[in-house]
PDB file of N, CA and C in Angstrom:
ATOM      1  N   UNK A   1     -18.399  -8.994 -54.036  1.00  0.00           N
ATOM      2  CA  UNK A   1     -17.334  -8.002 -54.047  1.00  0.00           C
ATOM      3  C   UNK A   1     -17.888  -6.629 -54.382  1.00  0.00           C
ATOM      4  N   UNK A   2     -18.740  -6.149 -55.363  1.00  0.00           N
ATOM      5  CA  UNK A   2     -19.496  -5.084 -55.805  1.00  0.00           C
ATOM      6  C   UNK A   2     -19.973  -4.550 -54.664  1.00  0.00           C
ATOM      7  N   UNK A   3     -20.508  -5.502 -53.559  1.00  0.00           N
ATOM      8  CA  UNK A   3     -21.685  -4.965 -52.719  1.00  0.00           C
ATOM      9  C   UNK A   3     -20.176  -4.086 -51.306  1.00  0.00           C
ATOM     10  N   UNK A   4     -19.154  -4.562 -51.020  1.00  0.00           N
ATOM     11  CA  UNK A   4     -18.099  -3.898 -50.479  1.00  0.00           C
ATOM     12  C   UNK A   4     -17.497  -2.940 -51.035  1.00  0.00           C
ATOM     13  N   UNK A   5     -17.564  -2.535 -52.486  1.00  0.00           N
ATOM     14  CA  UNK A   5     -17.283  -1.340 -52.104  1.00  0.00           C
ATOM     15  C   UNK A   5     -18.488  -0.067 -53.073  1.00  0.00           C
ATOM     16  N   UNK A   6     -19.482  -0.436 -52.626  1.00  0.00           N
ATOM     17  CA  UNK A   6     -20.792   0.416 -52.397  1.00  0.00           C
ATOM     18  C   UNK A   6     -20.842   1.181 -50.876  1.00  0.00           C
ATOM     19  N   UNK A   7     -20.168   0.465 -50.218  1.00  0.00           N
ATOM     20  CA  UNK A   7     -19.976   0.386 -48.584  1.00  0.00           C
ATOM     21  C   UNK A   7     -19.081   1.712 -48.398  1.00  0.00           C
ATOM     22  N   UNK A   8     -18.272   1.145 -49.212  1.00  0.00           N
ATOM     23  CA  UNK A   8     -16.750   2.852 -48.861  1.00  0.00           C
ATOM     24  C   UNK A   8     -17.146   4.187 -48.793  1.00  0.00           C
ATOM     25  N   UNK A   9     -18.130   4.436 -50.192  1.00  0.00           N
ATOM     26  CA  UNK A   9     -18.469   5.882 -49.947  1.00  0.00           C
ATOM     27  C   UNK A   9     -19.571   6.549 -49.185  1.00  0.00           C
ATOM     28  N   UNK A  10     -20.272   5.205 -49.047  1.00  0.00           N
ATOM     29  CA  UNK A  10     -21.513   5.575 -47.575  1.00  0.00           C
ATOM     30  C   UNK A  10     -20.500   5.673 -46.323  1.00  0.00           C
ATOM     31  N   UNK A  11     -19.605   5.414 -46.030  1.00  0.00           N
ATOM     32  CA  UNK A  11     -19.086   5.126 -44.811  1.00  0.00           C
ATOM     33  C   UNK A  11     -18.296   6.860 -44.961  1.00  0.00           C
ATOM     34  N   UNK A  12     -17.583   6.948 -46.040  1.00  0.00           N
ATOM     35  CA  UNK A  12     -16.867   8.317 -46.211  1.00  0.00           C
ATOM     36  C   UNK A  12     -18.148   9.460 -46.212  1.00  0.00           C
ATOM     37  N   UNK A  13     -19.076   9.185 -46.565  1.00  0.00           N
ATOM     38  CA  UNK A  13     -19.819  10.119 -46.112  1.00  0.00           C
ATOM     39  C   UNK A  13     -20.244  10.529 -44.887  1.00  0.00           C
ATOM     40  N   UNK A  14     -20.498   9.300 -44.192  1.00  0.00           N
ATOM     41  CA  UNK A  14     -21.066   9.658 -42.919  1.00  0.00           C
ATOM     42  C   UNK A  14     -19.950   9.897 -41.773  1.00  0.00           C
ATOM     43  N   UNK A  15     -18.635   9.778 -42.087  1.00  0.00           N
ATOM     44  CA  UNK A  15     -17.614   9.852 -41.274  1.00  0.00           C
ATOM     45  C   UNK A  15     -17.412  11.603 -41.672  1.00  0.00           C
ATOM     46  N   UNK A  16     -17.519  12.197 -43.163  1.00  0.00           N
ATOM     47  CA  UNK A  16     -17.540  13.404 -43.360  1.00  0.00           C
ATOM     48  C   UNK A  16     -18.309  14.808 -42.704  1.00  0.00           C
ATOM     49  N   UNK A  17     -19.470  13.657 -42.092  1.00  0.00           N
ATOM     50  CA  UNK A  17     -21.006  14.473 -41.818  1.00  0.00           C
ATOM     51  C   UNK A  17     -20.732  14.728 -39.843  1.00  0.00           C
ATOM     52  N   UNK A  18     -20.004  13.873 -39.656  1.00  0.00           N
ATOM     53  CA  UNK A  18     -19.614  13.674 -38.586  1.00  0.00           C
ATOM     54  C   UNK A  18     -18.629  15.067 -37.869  1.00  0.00           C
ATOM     55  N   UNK A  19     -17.564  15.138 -38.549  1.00  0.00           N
ATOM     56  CA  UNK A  19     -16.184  16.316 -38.302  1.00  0.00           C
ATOM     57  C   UNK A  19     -16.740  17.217 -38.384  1.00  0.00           C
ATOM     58  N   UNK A  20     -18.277  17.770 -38.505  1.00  0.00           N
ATOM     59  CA  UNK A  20     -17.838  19.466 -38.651  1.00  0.00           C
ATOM     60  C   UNK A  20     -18.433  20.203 -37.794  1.00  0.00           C
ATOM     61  N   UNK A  21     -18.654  19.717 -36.650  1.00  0.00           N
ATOM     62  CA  UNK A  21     -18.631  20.815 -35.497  1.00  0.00           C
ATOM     63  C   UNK A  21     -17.431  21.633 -35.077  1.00  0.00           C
ATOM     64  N   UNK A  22     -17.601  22.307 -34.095  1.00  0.00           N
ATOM     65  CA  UNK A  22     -16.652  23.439 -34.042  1.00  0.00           C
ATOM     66  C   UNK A  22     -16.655  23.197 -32.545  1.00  0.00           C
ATOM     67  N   UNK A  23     -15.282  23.315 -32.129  1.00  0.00           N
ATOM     68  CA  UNK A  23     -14.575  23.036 -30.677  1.00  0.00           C
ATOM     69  C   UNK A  23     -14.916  24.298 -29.840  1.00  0.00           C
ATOM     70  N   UNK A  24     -15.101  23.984 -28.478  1.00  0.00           N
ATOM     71  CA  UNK A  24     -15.143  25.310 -27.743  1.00  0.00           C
ATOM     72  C   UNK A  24     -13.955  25.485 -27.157  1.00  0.00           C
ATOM     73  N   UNK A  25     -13.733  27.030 -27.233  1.00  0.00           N
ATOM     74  CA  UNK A  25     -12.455  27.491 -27.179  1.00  0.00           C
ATOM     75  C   UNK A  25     -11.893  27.210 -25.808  1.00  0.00           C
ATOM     76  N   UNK A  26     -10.704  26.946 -25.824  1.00  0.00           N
ATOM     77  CA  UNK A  26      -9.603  26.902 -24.678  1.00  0.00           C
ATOM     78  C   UNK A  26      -9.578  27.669 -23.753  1.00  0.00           C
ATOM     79  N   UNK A  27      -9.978  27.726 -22.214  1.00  0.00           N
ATOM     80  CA  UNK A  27      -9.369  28.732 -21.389  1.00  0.00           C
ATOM     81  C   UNK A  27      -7.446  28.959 -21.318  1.00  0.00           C
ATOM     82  N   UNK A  28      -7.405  30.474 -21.226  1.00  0.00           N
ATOM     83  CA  UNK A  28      -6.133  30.367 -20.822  1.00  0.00           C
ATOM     84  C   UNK A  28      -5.562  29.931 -19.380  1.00  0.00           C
ATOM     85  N   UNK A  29      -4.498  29.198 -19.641  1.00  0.00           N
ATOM     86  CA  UNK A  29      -4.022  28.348 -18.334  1.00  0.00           C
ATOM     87  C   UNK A  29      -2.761  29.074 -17.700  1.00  0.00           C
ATOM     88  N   UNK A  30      -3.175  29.912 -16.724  1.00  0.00           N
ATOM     89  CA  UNK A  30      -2.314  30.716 -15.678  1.00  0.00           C
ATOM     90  C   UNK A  30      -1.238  29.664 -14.387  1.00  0.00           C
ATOM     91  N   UNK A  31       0.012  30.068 -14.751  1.00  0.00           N
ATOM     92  CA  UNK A  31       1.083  29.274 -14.043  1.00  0.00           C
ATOM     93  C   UNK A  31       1.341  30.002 -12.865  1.00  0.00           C
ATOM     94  N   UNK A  32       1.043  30.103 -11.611  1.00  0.00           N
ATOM     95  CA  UNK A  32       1.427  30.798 -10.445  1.00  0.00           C
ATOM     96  C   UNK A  32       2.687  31.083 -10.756  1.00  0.00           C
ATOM     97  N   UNK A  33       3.332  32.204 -10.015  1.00  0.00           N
ATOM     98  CA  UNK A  33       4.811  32.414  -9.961  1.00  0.00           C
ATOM     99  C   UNK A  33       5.069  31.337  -8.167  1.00  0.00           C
ATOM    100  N   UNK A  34       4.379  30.982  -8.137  1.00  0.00           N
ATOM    101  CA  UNK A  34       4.988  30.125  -6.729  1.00  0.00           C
ATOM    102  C   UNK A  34       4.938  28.673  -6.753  1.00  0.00           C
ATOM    103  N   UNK A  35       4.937  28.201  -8.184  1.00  0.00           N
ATOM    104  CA  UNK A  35       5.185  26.958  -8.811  1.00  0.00           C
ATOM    105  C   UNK A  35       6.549  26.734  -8.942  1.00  0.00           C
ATOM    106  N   UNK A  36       7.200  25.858  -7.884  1.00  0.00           N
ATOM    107  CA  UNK A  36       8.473  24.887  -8.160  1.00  0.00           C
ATOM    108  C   UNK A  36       8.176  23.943  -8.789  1.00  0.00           C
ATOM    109  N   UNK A  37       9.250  23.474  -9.898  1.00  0.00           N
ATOM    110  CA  UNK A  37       9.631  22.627 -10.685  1.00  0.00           C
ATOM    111  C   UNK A  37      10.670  21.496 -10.228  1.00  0.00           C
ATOM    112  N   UNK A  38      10.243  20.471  -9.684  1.00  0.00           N
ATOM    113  CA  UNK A  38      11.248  19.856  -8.586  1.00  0.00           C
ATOM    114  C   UNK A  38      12.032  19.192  -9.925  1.00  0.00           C
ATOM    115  N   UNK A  39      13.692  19.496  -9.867  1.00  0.00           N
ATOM    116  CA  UNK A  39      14.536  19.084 -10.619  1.00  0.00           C
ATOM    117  C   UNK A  39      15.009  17.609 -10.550  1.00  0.00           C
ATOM    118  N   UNK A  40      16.004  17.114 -11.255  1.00  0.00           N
ATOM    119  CA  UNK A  40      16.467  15.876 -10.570  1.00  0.00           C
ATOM    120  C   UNK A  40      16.793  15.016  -9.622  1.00  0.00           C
ATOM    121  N   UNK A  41      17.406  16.312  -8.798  1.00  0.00           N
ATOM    122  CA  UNK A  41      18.183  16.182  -7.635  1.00  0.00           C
ATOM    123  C   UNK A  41      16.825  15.835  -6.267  1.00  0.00           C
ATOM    124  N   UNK A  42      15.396  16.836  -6.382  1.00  0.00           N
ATOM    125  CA  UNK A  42      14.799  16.379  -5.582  1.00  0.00           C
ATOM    126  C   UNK A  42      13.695  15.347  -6.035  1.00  0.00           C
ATOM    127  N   UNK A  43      13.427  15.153  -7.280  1.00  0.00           N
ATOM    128  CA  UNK A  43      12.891  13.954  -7.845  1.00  0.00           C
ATOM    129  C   UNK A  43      13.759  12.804  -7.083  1.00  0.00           C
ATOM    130  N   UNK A  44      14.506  12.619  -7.024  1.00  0.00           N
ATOM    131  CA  UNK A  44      15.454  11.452  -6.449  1.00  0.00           C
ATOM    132  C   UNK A  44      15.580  11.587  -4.843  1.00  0.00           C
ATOM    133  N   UNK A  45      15.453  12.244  -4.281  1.00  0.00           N
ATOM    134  CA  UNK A  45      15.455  12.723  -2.937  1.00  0.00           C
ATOM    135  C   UNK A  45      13.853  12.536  -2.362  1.00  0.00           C
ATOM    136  N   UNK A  46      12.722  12.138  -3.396  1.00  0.00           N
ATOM    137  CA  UNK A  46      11.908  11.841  -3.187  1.00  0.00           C
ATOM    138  C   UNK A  46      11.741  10.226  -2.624  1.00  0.00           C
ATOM    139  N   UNK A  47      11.572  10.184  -1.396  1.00  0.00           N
ATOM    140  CA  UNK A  47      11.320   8.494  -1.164  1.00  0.00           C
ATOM    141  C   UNK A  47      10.056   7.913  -1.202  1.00  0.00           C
ATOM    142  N   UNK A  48       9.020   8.632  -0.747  1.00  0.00           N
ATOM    143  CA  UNK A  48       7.697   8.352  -0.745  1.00  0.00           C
ATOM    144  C   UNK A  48       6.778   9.031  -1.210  1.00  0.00           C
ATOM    145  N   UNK A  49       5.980   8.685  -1.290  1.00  0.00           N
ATOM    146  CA  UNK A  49       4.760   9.441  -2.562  1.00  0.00           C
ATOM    147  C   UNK A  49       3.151   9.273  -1.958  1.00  0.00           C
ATOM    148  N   UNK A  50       2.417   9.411  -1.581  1.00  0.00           N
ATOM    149  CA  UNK A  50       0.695   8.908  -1.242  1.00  0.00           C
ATOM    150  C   UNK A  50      -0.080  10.063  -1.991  1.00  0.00           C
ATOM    151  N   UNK A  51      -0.211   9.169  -3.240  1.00  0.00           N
ATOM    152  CA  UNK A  51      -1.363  10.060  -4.206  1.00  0.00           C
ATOM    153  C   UNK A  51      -2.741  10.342  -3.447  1.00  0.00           C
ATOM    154  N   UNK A  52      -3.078   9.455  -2.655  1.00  0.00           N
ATOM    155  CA  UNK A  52      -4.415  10.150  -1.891  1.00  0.00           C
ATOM    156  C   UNK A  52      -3.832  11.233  -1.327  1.00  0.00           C
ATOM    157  N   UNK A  53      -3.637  11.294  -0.516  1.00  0.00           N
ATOM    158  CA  UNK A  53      -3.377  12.174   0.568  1.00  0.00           C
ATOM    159  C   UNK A  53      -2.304  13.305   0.452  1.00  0.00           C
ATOM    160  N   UNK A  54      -1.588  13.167  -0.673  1.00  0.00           N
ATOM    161  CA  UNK A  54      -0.655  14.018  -1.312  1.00  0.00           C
ATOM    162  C   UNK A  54       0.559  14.364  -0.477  1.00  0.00           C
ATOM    163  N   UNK A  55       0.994  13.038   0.753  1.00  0.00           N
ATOM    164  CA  UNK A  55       1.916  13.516   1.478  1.00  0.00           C
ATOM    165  C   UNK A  55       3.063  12.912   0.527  1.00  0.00           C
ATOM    166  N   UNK A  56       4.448  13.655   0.876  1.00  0.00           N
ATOM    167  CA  UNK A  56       5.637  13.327   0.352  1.00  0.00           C
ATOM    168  C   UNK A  56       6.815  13.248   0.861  1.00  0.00           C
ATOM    169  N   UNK A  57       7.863  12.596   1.009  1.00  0.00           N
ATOM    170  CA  UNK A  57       8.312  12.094   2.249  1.00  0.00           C
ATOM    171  C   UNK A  57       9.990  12.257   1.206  1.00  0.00           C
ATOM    172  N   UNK A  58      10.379  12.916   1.780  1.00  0.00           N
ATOM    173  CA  UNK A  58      11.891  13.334   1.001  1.00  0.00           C
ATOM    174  C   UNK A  58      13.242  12.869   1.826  1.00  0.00           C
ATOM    175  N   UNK A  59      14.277  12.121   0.917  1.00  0.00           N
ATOM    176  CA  UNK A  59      15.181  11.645   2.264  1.00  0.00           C
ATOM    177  C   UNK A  59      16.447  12.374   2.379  1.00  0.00           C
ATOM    178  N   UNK A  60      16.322  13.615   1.746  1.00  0.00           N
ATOM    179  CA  UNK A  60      17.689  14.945   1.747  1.00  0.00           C
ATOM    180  C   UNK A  60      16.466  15.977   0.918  1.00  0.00           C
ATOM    181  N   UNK A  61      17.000  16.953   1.899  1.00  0.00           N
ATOM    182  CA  UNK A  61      16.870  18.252   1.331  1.00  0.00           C
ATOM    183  C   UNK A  61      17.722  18.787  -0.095  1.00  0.00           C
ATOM    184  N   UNK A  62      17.219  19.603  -0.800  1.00  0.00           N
ATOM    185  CA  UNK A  62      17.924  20.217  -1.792  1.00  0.00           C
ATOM    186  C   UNK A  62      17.420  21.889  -1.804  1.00  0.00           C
ATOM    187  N   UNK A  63      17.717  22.392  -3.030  1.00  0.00           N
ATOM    188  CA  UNK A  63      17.605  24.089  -3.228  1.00  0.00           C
ATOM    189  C   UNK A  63      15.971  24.123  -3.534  1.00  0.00           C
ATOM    190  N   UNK A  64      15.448  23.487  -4.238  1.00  0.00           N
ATOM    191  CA  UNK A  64      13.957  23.596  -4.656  1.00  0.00           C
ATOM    192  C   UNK A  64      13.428  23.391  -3.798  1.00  0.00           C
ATOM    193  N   UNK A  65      13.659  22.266  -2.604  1.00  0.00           N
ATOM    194  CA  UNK A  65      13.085  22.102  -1.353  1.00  0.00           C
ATOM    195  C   UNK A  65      13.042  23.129  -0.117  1.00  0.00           C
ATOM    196  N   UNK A  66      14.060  23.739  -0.147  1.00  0.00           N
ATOM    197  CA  UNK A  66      14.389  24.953   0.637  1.00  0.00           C
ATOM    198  C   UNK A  66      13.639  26.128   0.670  1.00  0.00           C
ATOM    199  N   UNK A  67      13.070  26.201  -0.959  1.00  0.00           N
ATOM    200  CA  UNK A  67      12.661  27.411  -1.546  1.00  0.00           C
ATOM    201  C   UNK A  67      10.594  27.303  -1.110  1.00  0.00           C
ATOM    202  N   UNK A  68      10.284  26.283  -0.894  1.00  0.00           N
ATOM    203  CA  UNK A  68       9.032  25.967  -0.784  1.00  0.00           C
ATOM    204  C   UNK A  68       8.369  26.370   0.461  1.00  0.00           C
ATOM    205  N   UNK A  69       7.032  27.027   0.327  1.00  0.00           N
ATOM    206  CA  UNK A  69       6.457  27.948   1.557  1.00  0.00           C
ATOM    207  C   UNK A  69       4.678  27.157   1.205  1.00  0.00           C
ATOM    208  N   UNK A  70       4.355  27.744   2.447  1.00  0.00           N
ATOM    209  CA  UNK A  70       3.072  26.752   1.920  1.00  0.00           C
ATOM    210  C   UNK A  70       2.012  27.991   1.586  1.00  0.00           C
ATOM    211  N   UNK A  71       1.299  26.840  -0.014  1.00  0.00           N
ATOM    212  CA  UNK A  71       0.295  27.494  -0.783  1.00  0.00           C
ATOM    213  C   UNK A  71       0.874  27.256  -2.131  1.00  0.00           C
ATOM    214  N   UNK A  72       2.663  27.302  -1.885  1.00  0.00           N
ATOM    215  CA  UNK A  72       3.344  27.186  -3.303  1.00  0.00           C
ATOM    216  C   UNK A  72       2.831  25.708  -3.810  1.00  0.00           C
ATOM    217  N   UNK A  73       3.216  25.815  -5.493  1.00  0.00           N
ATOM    218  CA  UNK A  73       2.840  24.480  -5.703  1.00  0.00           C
ATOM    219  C   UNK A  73       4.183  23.507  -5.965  1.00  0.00           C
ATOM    220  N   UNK A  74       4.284  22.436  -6.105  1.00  0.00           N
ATOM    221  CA  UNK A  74       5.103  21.673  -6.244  1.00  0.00           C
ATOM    222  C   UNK A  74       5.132  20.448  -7.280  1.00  0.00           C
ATOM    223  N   UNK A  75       5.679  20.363  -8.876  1.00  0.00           N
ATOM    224  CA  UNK A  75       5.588  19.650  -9.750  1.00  0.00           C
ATOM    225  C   UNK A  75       6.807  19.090 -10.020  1.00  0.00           C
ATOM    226  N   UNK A  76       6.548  17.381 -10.588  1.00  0.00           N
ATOM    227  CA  UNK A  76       7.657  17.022 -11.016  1.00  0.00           C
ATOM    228  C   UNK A  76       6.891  16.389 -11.761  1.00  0.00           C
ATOM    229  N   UNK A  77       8.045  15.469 -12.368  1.00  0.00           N
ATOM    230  CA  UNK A  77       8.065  14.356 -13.355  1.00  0.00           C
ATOM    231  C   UNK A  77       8.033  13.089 -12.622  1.00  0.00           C
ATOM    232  N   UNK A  78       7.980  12.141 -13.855  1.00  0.00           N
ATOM    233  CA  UNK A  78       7.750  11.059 -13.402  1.00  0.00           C
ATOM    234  C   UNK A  78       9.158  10.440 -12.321  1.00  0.00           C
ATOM    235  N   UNK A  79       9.118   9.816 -11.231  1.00  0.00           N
ATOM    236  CA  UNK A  79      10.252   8.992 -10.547  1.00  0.00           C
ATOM    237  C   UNK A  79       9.519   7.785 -10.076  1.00  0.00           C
ATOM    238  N   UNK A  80      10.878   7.112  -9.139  1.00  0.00           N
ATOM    239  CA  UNK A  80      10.154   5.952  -8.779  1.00  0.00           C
ATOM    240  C   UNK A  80       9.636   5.961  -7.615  1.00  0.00           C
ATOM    241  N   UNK A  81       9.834   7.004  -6.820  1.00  0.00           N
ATOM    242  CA  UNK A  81       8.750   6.610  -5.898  1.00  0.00           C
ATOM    243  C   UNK A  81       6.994   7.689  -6.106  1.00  0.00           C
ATOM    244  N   UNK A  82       6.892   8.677  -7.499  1.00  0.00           N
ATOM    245  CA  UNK A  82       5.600   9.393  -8.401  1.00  0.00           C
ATOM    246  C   UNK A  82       5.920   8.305  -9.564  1.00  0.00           C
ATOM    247  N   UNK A  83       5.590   7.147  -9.765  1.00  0.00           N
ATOM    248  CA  UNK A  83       5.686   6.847 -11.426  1.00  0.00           C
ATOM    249  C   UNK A  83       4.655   7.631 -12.142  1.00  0.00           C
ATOM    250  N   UNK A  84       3.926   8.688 -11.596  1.00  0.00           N
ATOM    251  CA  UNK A  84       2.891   9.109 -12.596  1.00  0.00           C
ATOM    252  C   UNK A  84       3.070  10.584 -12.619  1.00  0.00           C
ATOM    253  N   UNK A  85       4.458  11.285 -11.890  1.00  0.00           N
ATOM    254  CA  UNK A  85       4.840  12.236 -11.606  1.00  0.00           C
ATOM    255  C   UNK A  85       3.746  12.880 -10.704  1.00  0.00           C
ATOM    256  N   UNK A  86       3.898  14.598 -10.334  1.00  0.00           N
ATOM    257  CA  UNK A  86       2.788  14.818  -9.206  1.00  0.00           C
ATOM    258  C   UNK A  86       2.878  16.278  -9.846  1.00  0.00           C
ATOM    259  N   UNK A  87       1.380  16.902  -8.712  1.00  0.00           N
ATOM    260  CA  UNK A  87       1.480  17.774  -8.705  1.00  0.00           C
ATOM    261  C   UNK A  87       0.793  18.255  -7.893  1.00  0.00           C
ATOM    262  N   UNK A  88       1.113  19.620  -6.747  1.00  0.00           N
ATOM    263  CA  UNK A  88       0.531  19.616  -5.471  1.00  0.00           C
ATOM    264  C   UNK A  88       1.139  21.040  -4.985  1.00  0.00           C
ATOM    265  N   UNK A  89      -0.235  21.084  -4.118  1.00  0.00           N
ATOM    266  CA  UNK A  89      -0.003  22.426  -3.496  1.00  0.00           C
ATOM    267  C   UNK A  89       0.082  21.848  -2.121  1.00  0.00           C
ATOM    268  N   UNK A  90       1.561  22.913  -1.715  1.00  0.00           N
ATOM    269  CA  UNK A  90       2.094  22.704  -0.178  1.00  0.00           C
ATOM    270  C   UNK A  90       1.202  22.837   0.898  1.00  0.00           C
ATOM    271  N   UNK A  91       0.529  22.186   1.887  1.00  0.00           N
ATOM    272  CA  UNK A  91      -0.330  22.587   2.646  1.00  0.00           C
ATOM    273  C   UNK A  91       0.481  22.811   3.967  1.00  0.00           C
ATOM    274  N   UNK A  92       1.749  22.377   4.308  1.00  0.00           N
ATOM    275  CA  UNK A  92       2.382  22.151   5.440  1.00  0.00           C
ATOM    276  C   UNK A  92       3.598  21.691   4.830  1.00  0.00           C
ATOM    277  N   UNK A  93       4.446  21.756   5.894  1.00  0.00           N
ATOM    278  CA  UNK A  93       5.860  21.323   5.904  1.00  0.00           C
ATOM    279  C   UNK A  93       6.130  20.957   6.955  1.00  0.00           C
ATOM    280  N   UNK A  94       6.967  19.781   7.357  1.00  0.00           N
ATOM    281  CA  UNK A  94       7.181  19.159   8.696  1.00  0.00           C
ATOM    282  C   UNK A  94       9.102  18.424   8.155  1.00  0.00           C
TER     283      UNK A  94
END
């Protein structure tokens, strides 16, 4: 039992010796102004999804959809046909 906790403060030491580097700083992260935020209405209007290929296959139009030109980007949340939500720049519209 003696010899476990001889163990604790070698371990708190070297876990101490460990933390003290210093992080490199953050770039700042610039949001285009031609970033749509696809709302509920076209989250759900979403039928198909192909994460390779980033095509997206919508089965009604809505206002966020309307508003989209290509180059803009296009983000949502998670649905069921993105369970991992998306995010993508318009290359075309058909």
């Amino acid at each position: 039992m003696k010899s476990y906790w001889l163990g604790v403060p070698v371990l708190a030491i070297a876990l101490a010796a460990c933390g003290g580097g210093t992080s490199p700083p953050v770039p700042d992260v610039m949001i285009p102004a031609t970033t749509k935020v696809a709302d509920t209405a076209t989250r759900t209007a979403l039928s198909a999804f192909d994460p390779k290929t980033g095509t997206m296959l919508f089965s009604s139009s809505t206002p966020v959809l309307q508003t989209l030109a290509i180059n803009d980007v296009l983000s949502g949340d998670r649905s069921p046909a993105a369970p991992d939500g998306f995010l993508r720049r318009v290359v075309a519209i058909r």
